[in-house]
C-alpha atoms as a PDB file:
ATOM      1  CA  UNK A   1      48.316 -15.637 -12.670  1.00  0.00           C
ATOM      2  CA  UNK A   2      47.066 -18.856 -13.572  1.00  0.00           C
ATOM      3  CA  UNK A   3      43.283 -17.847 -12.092  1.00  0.00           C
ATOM      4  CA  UNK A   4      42.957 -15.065 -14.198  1.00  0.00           C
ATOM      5  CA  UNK A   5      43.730 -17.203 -17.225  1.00  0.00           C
ATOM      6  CA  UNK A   6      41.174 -19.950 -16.003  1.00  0.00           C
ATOM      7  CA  UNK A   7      38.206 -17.214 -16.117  1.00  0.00           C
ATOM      8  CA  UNK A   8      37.997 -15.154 -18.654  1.00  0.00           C
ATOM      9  CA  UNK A   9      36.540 -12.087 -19.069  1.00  0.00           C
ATOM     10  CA  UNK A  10      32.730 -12.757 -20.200  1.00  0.00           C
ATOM     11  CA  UNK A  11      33.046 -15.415 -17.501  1.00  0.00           C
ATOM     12  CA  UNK A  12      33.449 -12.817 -14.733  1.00  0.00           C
ATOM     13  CA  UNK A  13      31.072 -10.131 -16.154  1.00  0.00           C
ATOM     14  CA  UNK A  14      28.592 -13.530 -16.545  1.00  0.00           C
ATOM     15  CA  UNK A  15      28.997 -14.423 -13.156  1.00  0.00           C
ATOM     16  CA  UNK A  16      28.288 -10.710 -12.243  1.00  0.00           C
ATOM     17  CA  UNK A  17      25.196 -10.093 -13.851  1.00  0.00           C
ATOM     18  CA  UNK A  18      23.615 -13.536 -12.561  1.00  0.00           C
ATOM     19  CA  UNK A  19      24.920 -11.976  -9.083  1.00  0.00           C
ATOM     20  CA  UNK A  20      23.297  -8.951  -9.637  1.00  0.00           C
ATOM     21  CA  UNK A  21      20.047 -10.729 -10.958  1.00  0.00           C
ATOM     22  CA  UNK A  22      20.198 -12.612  -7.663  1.00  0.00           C
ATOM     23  CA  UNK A  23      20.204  -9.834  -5.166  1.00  0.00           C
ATOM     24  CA  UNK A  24      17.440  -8.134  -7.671  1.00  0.00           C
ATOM     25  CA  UNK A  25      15.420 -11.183  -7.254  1.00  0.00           C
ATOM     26  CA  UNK A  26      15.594 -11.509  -4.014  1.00  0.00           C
ATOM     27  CA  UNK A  27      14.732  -7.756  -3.544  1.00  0.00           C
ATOM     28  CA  UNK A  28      11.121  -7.888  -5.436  1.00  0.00           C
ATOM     29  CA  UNK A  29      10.018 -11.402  -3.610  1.00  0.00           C
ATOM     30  CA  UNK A  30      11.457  -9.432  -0.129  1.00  0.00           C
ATOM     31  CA  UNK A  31       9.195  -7.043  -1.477  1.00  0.00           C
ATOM     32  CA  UNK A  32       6.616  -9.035  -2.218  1.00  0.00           C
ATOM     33  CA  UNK A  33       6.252 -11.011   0.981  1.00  0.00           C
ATOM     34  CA  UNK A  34       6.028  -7.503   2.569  1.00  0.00           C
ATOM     35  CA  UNK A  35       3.309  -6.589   0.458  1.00  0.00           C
ATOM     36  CA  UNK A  36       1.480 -10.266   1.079  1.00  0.00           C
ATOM     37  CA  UNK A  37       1.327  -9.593   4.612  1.00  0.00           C
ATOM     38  CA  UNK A  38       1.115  -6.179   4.737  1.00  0.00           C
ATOM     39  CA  UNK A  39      -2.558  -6.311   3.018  1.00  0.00           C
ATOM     40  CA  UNK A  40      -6.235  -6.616   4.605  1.00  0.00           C
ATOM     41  CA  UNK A  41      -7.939  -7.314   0.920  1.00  0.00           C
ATOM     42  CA  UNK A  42      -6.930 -11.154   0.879  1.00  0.00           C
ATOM     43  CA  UNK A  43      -7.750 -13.922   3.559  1.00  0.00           C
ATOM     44  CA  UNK A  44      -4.834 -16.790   5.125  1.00  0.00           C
ATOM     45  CA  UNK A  45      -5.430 -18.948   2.130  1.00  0.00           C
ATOM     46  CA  UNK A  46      -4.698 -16.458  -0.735  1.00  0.00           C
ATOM     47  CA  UNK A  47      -1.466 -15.597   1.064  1.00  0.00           C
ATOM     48  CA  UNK A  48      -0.272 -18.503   2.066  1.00  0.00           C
ATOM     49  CA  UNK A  49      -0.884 -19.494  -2.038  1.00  0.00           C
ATOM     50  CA  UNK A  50       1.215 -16.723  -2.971  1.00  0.00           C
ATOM     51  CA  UNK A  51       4.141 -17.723  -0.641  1.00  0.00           C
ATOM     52  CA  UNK A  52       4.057 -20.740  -1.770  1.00  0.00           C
ATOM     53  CA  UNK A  53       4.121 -19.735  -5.501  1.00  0.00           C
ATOM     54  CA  UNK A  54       7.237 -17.628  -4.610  1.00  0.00           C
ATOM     55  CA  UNK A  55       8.993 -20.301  -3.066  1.00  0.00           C
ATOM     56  CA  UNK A  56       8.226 -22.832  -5.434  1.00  0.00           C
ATOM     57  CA  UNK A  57       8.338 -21.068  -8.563  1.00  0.00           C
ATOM     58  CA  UNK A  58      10.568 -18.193  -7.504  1.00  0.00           C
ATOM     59  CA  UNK A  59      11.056 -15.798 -10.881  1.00  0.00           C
ATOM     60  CA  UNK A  60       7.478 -16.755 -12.086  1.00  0.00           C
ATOM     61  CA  UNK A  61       6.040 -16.302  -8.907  1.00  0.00           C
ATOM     62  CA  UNK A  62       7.221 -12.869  -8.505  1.00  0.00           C
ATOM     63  CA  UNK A  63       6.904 -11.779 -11.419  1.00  0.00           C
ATOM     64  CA  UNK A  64       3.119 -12.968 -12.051  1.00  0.00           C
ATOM     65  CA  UNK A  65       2.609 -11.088  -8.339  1.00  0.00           C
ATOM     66  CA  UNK A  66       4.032  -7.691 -10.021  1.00  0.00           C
ATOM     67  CA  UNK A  67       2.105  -7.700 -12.970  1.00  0.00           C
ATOM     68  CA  UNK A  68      -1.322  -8.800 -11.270  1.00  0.00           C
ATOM     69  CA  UNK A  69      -1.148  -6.314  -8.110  1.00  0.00           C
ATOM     70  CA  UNK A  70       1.230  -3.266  -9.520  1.00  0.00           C
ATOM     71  CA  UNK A  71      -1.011  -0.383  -8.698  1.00  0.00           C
ATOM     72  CA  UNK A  72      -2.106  -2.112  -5.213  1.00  0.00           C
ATOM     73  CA  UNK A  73       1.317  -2.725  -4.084  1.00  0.00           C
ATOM     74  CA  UNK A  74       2.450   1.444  -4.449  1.00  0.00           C
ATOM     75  CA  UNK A  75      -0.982   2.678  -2.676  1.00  0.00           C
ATOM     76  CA  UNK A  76      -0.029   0.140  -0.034  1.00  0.00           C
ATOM     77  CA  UNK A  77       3.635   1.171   0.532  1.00  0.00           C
ATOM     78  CA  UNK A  78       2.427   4.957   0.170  1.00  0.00           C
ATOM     79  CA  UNK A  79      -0.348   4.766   2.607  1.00  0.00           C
ATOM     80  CA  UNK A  80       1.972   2.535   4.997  1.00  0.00           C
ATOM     81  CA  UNK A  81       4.742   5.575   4.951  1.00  0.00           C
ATOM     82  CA  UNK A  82       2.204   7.848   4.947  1.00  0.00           C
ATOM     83  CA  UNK A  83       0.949   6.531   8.488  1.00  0.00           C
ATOM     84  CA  UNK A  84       4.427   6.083  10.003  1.00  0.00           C
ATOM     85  CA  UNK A  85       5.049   9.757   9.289  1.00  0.00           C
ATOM     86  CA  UNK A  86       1.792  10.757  10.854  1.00  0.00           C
ATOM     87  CA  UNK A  87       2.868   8.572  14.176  1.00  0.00           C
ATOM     88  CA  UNK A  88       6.233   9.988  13.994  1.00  0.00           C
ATOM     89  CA  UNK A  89       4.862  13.674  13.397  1.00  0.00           C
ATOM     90  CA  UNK A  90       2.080  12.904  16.236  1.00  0.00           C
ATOM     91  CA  UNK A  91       5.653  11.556  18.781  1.00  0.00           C
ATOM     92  CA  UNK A  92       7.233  14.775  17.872  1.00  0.00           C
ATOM     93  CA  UNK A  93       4.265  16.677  18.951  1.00  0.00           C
ATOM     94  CA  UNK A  94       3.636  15.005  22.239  1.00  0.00           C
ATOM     95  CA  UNK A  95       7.215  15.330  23.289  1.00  0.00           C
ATOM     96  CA  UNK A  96       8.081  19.072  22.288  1.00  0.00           C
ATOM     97  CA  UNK A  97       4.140  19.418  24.393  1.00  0.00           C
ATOM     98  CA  UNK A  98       5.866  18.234  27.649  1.00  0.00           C
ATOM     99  CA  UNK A  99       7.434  21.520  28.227  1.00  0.00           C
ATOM    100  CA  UNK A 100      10.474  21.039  30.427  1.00  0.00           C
ATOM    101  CA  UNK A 101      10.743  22.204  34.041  1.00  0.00           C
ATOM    102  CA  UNK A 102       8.573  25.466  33.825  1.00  0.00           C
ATOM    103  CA  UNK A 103       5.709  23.806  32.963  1.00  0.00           C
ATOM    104  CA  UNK A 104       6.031  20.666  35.338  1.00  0.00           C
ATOM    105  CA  UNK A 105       5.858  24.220  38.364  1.00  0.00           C
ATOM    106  CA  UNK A 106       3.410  25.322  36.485  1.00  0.00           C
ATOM    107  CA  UNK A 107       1.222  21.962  36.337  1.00  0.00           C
ATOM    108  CA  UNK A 108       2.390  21.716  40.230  1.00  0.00           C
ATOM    109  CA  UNK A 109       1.034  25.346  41.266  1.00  0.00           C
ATOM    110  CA  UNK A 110      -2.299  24.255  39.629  1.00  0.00           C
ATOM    111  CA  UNK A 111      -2.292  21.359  41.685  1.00  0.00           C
ATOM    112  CA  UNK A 112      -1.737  23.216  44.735  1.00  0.00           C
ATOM    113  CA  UNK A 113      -4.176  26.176  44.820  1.00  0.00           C
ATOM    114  CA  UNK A 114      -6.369  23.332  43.735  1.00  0.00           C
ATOM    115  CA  UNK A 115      -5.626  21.577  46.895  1.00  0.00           C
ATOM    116  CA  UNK A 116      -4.474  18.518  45.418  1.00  0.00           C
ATOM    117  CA  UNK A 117      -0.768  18.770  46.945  1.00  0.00           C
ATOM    118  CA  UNK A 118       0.681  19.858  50.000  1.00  0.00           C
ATOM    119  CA  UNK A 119       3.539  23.026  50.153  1.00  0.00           C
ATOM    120  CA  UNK A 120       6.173  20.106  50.966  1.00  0.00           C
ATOM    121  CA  UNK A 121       4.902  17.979  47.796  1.00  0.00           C
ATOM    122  CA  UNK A 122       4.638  21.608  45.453  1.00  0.00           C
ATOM    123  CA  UNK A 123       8.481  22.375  47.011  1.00  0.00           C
ATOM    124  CA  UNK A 124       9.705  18.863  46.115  1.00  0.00           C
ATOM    125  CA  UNK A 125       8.247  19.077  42.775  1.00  0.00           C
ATOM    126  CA  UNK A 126       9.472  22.293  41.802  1.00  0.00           C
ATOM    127  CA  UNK A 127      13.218  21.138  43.479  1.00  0.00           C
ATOM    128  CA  UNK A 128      12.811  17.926  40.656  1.00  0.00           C
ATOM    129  CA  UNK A 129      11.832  20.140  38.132  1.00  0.00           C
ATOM    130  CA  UNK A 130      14.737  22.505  38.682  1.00  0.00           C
ATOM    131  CA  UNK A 131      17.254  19.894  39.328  1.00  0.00           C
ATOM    132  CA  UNK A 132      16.420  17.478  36.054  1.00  0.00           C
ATOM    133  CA  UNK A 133      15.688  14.100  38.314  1.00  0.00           C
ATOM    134  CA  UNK A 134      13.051  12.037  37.643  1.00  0.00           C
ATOM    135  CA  UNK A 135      13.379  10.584  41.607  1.00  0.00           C
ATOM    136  CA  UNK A 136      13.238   7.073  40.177  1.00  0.00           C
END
């Protein structure tokens, strides 16, 4: 195997750990960006100053971002999950609260003692209800 010969051993596990830097790098500044636009504290300017600094000075500019906004940067991400578990909790709630067929008869019997439907309507209601169409 001539290849094998060519690239040695600390070649390969070189070329691995600048790999491995790599996808780390480009992790944190994913990371960052996220976190850039994600916040309410800083105006266009400030961000767009950031970005920059990432782009231009990729390692540094990541890096100086970590050590400047650590602590804002995990109250951020925790407040943002926090939030899309409360919408997702508050989705769950309003569909288990639509009840199925029973209470679409139910909410239909309301409507007619109230008047608001005819028998027909109330009977084609409940006939939906039972069947599972939506008559779209």
């Amino acid at each position: 195997m001539p290849l094998a010969a060519e690239y040695p051993f600390l070649e390969v596990l070189g070329s691995i750990l600048v790999f491995v830097g790599f996808i780390m790098w480009f992790w944190l500044a994913a990371m960052c960006f996220g976190d850039i636009f994600r916040r309410r504290d800083i105006g266009g300017f400030a961000k767009a100053v950031w970005i920059v600094l990432i782009i231009f000075l990729p390692l540094l500019g990541v890096l100086i971002y970590l050590i400047v906004y650590h602590g804002g940067i995990a109250e951020r991400t925790a407040r943002s999950a926090e939030a899309a578990q409360a919408a997702f909790d508050q989705h769950v709630r309003d569909a288990a609260g639509k009840g199925g067929p029973a209470t679409e008869i139910d909410t239909a019997r309301k409507l007619l003692e109230a008047g608001t439907i005819t028998e027909a309507e109330f009977e084609a209601v409940k006939a939906r209800a039972l069947t599972g169409s939506t008559g779209v």
